[in-house]
N, C-alpha and C. Protein backbone atom coordinates (compact mmCIF):
# COMPACT_ATOMS: atom_id res chain seq x y z
N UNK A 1 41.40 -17.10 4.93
CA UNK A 1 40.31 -17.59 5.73
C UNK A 1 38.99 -17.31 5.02
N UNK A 2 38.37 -18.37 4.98
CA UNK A 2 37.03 -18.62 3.79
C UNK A 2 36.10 -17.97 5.36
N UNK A 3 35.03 -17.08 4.65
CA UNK A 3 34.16 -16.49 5.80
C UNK A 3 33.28 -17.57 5.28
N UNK A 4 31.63 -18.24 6.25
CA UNK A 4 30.93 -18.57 6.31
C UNK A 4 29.54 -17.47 6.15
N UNK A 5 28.73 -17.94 5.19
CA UNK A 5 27.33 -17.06 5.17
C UNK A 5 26.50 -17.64 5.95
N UNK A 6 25.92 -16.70 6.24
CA UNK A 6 24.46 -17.19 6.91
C UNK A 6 23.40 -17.10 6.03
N UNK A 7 22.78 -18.23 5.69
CA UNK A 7 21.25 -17.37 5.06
C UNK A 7 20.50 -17.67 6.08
N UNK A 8 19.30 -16.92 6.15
CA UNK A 8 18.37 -16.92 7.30
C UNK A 8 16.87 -17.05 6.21
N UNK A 9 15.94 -18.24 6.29
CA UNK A 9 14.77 -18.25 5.60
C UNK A 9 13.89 -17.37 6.12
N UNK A 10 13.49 -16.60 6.17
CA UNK A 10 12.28 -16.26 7.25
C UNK A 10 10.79 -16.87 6.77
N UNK A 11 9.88 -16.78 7.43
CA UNK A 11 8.11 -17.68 6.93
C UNK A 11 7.77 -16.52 7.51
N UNK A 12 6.94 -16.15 7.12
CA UNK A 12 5.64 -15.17 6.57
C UNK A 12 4.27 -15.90 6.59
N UNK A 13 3.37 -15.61 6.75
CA UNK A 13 1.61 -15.87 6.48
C UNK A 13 1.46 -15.43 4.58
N UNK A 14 1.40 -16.29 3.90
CA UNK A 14 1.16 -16.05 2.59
C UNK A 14 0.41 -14.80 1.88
N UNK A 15 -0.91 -14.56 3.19
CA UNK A 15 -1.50 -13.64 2.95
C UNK A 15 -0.90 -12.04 2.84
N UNK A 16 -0.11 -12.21 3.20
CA UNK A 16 0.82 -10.73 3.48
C UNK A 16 1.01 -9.98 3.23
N UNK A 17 1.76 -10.14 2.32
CA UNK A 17 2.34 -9.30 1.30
C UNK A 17 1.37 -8.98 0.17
N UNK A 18 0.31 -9.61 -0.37
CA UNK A 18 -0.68 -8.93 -1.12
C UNK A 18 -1.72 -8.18 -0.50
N UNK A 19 -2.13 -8.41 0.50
CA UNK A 19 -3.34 -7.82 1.31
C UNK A 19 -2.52 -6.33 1.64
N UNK A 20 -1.43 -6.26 2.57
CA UNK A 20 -0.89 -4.84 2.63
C UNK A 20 -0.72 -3.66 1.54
N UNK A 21 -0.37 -4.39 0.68
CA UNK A 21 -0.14 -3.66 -0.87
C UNK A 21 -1.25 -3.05 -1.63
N UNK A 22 -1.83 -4.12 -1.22
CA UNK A 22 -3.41 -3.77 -1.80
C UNK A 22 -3.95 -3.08 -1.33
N UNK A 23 -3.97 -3.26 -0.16
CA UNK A 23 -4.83 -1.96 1.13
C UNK A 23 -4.18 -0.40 1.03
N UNK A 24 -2.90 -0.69 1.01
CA UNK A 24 -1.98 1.13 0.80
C UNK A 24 -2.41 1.61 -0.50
N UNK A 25 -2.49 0.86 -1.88
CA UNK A 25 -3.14 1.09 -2.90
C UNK A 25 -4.48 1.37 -3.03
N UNK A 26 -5.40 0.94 -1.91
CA UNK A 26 -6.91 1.52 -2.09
C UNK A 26 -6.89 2.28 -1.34
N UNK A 27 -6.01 2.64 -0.20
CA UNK A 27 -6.24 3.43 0.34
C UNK A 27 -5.51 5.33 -0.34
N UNK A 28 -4.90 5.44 -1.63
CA UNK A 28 -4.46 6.44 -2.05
C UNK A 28 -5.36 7.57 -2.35
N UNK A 29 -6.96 6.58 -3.43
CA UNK A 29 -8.03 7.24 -3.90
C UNK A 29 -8.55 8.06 -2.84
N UNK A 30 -8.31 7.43 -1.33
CA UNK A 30 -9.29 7.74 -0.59
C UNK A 30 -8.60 9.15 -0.10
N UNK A 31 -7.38 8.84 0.10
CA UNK A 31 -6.55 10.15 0.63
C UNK A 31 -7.13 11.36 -0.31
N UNK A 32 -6.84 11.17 -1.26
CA UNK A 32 -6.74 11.72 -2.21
C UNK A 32 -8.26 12.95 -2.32
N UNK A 33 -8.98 12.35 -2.36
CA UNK A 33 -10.47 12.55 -1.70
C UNK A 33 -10.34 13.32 -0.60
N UNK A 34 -10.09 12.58 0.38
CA UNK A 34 -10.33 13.48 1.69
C UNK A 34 -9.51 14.66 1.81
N UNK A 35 -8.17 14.88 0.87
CA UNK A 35 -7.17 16.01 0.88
C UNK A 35 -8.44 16.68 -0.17
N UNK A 36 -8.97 16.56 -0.69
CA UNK A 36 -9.55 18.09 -1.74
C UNK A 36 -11.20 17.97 -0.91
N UNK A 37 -11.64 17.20 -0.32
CA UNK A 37 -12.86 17.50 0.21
C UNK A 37 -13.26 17.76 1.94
N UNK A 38 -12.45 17.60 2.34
CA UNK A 38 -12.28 18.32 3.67
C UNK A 38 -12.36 19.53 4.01
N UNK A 39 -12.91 19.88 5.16
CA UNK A 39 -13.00 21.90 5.31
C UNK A 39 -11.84 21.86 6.07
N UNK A 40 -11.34 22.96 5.83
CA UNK A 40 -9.92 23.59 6.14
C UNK A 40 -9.55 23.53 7.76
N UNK A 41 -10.85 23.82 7.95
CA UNK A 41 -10.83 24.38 9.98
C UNK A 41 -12.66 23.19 10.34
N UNK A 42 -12.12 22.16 11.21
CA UNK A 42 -13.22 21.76 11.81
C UNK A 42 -13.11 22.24 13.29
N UNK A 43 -12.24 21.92 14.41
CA UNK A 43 -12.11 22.32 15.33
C UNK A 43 -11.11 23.38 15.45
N UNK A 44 -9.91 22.71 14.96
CA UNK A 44 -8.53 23.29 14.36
C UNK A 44 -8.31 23.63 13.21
N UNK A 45 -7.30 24.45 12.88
CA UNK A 45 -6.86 24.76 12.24
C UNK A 45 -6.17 23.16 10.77
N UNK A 46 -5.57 23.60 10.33
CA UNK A 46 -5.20 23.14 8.98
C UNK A 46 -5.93 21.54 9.38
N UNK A 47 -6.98 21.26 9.31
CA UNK A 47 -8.08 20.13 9.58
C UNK A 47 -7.53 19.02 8.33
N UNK A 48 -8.09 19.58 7.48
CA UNK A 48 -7.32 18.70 6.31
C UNK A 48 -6.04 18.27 6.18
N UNK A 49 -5.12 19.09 6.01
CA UNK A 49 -3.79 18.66 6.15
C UNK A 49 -3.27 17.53 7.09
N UNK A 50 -3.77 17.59 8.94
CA UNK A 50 -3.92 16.65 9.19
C UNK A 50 -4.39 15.07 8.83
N UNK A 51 -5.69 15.50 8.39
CA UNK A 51 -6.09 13.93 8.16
C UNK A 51 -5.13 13.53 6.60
N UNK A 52 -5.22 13.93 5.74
CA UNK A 52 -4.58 13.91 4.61
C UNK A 52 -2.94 13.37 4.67
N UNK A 53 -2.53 14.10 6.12
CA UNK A 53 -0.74 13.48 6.37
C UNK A 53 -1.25 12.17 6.97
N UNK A 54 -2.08 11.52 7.84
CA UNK A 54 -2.44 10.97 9.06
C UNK A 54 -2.42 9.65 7.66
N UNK A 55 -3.21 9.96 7.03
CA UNK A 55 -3.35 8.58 5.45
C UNK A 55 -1.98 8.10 4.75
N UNK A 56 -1.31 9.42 4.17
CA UNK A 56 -0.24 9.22 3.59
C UNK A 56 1.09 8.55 4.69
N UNK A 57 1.05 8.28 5.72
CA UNK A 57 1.79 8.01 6.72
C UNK A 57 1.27 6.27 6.89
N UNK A 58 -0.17 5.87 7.23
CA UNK A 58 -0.61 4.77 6.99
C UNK A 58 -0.82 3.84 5.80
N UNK A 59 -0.91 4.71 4.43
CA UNK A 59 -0.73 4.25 3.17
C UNK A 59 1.33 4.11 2.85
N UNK A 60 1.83 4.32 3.15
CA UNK A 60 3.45 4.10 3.23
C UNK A 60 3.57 2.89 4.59
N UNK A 61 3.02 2.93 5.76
CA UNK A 61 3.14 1.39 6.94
C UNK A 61 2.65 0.48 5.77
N UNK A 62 1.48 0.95 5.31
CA UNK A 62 0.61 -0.50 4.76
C UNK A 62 1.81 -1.02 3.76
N UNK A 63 1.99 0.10 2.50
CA UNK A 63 3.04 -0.62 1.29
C UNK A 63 3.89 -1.27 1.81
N UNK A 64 5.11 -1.14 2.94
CA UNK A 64 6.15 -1.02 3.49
C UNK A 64 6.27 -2.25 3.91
N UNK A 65 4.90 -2.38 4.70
CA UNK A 65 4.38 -3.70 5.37
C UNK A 65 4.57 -4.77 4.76
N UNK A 66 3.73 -4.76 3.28
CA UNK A 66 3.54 -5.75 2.21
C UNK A 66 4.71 -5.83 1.58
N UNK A 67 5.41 -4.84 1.29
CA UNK A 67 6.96 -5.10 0.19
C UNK A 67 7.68 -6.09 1.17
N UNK A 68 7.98 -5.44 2.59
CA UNK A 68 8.80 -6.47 3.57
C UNK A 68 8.57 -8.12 3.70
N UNK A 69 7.12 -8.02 4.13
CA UNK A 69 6.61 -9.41 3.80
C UNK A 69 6.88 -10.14 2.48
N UNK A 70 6.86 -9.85 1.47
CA UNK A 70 7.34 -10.20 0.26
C UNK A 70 8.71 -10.59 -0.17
N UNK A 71 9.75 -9.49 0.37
CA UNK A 71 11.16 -9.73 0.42
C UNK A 71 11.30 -10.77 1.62
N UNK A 72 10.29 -11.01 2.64
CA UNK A 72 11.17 -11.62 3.73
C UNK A 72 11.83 -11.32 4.53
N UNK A 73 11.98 -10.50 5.05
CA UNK A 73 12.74 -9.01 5.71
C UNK A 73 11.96 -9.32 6.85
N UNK A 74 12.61 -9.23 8.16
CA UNK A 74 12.81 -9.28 9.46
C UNK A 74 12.12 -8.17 9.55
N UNK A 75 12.52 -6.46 9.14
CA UNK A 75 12.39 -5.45 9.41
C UNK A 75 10.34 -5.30 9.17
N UNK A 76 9.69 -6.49 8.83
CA UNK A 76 8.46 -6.71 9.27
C UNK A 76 7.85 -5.98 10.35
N UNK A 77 8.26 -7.22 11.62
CA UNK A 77 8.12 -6.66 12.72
C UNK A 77 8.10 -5.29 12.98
N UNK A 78 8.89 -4.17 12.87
CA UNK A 78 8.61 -3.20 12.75
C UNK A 78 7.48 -2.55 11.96
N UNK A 79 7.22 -2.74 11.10
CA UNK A 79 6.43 -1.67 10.33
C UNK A 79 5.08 -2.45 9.79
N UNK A 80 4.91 -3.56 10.81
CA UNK A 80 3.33 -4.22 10.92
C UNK A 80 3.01 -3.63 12.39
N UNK A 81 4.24 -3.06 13.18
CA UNK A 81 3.33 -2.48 14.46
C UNK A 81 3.01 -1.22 14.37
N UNK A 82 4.01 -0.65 13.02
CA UNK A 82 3.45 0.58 13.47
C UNK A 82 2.57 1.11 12.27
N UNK A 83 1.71 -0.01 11.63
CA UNK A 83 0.70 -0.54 10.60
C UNK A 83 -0.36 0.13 11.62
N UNK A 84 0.10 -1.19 12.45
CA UNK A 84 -1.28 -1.43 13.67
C UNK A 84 -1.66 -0.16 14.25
N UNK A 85 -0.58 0.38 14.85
CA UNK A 85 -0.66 1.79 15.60
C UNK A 85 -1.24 3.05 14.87
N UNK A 86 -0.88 3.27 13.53
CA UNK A 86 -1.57 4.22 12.61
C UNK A 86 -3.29 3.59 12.52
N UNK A 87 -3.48 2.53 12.39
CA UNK A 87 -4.88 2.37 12.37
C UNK A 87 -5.73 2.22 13.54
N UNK A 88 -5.07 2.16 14.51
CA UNK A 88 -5.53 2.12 16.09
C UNK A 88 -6.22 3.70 16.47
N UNK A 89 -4.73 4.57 15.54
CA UNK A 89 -4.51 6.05 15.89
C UNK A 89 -5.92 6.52 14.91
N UNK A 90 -6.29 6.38 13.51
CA UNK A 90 -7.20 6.61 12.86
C UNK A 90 -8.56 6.32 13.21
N UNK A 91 -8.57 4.95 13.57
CA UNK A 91 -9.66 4.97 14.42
C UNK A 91 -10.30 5.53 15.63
N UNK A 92 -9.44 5.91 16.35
CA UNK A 92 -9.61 6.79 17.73
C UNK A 92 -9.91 8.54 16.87
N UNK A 93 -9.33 8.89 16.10
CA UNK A 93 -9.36 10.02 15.79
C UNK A 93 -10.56 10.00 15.00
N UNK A 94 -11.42 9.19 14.10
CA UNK A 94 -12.24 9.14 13.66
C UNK A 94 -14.04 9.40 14.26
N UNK A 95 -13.45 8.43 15.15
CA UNK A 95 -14.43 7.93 16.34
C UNK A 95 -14.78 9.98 17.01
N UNK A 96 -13.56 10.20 17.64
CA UNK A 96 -13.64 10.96 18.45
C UNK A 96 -13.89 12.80 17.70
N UNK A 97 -13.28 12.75 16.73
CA UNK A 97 -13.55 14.09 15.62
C UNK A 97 -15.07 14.21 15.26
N UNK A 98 -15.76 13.46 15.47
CA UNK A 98 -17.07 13.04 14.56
C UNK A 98 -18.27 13.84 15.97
N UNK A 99 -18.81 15.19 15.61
CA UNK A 99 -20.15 15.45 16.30
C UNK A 99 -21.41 15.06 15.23
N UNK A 100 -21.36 14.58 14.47
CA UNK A 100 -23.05 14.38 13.83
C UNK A 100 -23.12 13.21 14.33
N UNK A 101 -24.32 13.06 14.30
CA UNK A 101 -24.67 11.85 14.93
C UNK A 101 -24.29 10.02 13.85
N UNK A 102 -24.91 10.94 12.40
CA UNK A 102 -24.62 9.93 11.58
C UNK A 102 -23.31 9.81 10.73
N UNK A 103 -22.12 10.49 11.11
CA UNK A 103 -20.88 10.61 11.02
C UNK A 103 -20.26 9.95 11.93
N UNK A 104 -21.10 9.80 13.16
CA UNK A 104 -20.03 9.38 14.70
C UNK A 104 -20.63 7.62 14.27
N UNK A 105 -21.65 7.20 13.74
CA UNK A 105 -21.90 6.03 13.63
C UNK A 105 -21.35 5.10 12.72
N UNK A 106 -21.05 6.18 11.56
CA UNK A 106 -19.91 5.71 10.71
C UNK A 106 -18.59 5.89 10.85
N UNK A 107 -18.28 6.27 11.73
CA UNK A 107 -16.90 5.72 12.13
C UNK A 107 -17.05 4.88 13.06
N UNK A 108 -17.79 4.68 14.18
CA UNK A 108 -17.97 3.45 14.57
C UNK A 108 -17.90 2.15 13.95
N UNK A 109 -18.53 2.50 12.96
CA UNK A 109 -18.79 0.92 12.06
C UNK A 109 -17.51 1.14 11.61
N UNK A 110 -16.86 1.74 10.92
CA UNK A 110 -15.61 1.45 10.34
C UNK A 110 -14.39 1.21 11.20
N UNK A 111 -14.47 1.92 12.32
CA UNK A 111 -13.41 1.03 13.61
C UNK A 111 -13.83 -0.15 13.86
N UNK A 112 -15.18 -1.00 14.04
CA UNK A 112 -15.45 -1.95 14.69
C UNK A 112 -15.05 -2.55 13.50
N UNK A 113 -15.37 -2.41 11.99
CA UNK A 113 -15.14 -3.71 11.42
C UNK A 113 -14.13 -3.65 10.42
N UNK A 114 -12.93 -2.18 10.33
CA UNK A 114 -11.89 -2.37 9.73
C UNK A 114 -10.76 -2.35 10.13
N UNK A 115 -10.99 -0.94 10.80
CA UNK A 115 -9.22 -0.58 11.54
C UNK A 115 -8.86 -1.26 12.76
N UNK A 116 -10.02 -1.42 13.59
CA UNK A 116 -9.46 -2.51 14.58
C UNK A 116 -8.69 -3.60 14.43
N UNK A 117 -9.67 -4.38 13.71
CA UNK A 117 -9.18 -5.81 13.09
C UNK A 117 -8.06 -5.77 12.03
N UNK A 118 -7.94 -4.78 11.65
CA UNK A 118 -6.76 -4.91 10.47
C UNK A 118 -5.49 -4.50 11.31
N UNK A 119 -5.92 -3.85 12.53
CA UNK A 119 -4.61 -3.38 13.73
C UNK A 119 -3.90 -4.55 14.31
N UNK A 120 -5.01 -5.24 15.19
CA UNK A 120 -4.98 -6.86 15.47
C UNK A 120 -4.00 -7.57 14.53
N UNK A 121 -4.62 -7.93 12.96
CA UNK A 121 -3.94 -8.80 12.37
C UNK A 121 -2.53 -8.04 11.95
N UNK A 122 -2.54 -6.91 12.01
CA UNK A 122 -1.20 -6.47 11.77
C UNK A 122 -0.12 -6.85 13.23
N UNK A 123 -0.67 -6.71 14.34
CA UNK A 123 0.11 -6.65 15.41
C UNK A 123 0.35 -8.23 15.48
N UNK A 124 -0.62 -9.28 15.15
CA UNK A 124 -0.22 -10.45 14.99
C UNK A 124 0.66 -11.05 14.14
N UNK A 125 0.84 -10.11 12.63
CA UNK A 125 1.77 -10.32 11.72
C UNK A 125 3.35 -10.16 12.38
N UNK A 126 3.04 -9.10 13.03
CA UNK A 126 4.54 -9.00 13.77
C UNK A 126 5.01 -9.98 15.01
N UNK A 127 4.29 -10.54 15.70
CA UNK A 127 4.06 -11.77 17.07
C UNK A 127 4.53 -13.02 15.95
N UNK A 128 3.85 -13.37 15.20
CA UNK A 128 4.08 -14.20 14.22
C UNK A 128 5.48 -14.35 13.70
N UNK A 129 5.84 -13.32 13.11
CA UNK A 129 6.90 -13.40 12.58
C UNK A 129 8.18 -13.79 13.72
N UNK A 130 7.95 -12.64 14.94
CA UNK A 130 9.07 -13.09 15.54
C UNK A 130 9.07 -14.38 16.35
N UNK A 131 8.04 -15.22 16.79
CA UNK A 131 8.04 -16.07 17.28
C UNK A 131 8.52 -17.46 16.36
N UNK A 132 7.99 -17.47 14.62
CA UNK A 132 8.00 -18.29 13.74
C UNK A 132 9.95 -17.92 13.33
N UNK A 133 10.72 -17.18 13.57
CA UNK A 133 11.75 -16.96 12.65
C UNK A 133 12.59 -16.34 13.77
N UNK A 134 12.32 -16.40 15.06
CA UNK A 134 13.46 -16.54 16.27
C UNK A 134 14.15 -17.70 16.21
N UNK A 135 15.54 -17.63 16.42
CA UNK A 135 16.32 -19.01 16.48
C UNK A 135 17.09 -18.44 17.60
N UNK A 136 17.12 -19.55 18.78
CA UNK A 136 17.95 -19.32 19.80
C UNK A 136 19.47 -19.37 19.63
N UNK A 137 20.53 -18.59 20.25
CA UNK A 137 21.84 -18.30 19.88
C UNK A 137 22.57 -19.70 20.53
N UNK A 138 23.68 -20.04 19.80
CA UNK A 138 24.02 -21.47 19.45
C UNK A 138 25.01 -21.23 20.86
N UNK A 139 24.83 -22.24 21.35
CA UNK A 139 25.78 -22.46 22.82
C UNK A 139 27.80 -22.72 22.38
């Protein structure tokens, strides 16, 4: 008995897979930075270490994001939401860690015009995908 394959095409937004890749890649320098220039104790304890894991966790969604999109991989959906959710989470923590005045304004600006919107289009990458590459089960 000859088995039958399935291939399954999946469609993707073209933009995808390079924009994620690219973003986990600029975002390394920055880690990188904030792990040796951070004070140890801002409110809490190991202050740095936090933000420093909080990057390396969102710089691995972002790559993860973009390799999947690239291969075509279903397993998208997953790891464009939880893209979205690490930058939702960074932004709230940014926003809210920040007592100077001109520290709390710059994270403002950088939630309003990066992590939000890059949360959004991530959470849409995943809506996208499953709506564009759902096939209803054959009667």
């Amino acid at each position: 008995m000859r088995r039958k394959r399935l291939i399954v095409v999946l469609r993707f937004p073209a933009w995808a897979s390079r924009l994620y890749i690219l973003l986990g890649l600029v975002l390394v320098p920055w880690t990188v930075y904030i792990a040796l220039t951070l004070p140890k104790h801002h409110f809490t304890s190991n202050w740095d270490v936090s933000w420093t894991g909080l990057n390396i966790g969102l710089i691995l969604s972002l790559v993860c994001t973009g390799l999947l999109a690239w291969r075509k991989s279903i397993w998208l959906v997953i790891t464009s939401s939880i893209t979205g959710s690490f930058l939702l989470i960074d932004a709230w923590f940014d926003v809210m860690g920040e007592h100077k005045a001109v520290l709390f304004q710059q994270a403002i600006l950088l939630a309003v015009l990066f992590e939000i919107p890059m949360a959004i289009m991530s959470f849409y990458l995943a809506v996208h995908t499953i709506k564009h590459n759902h096939q209803p089960a054959k009667k």
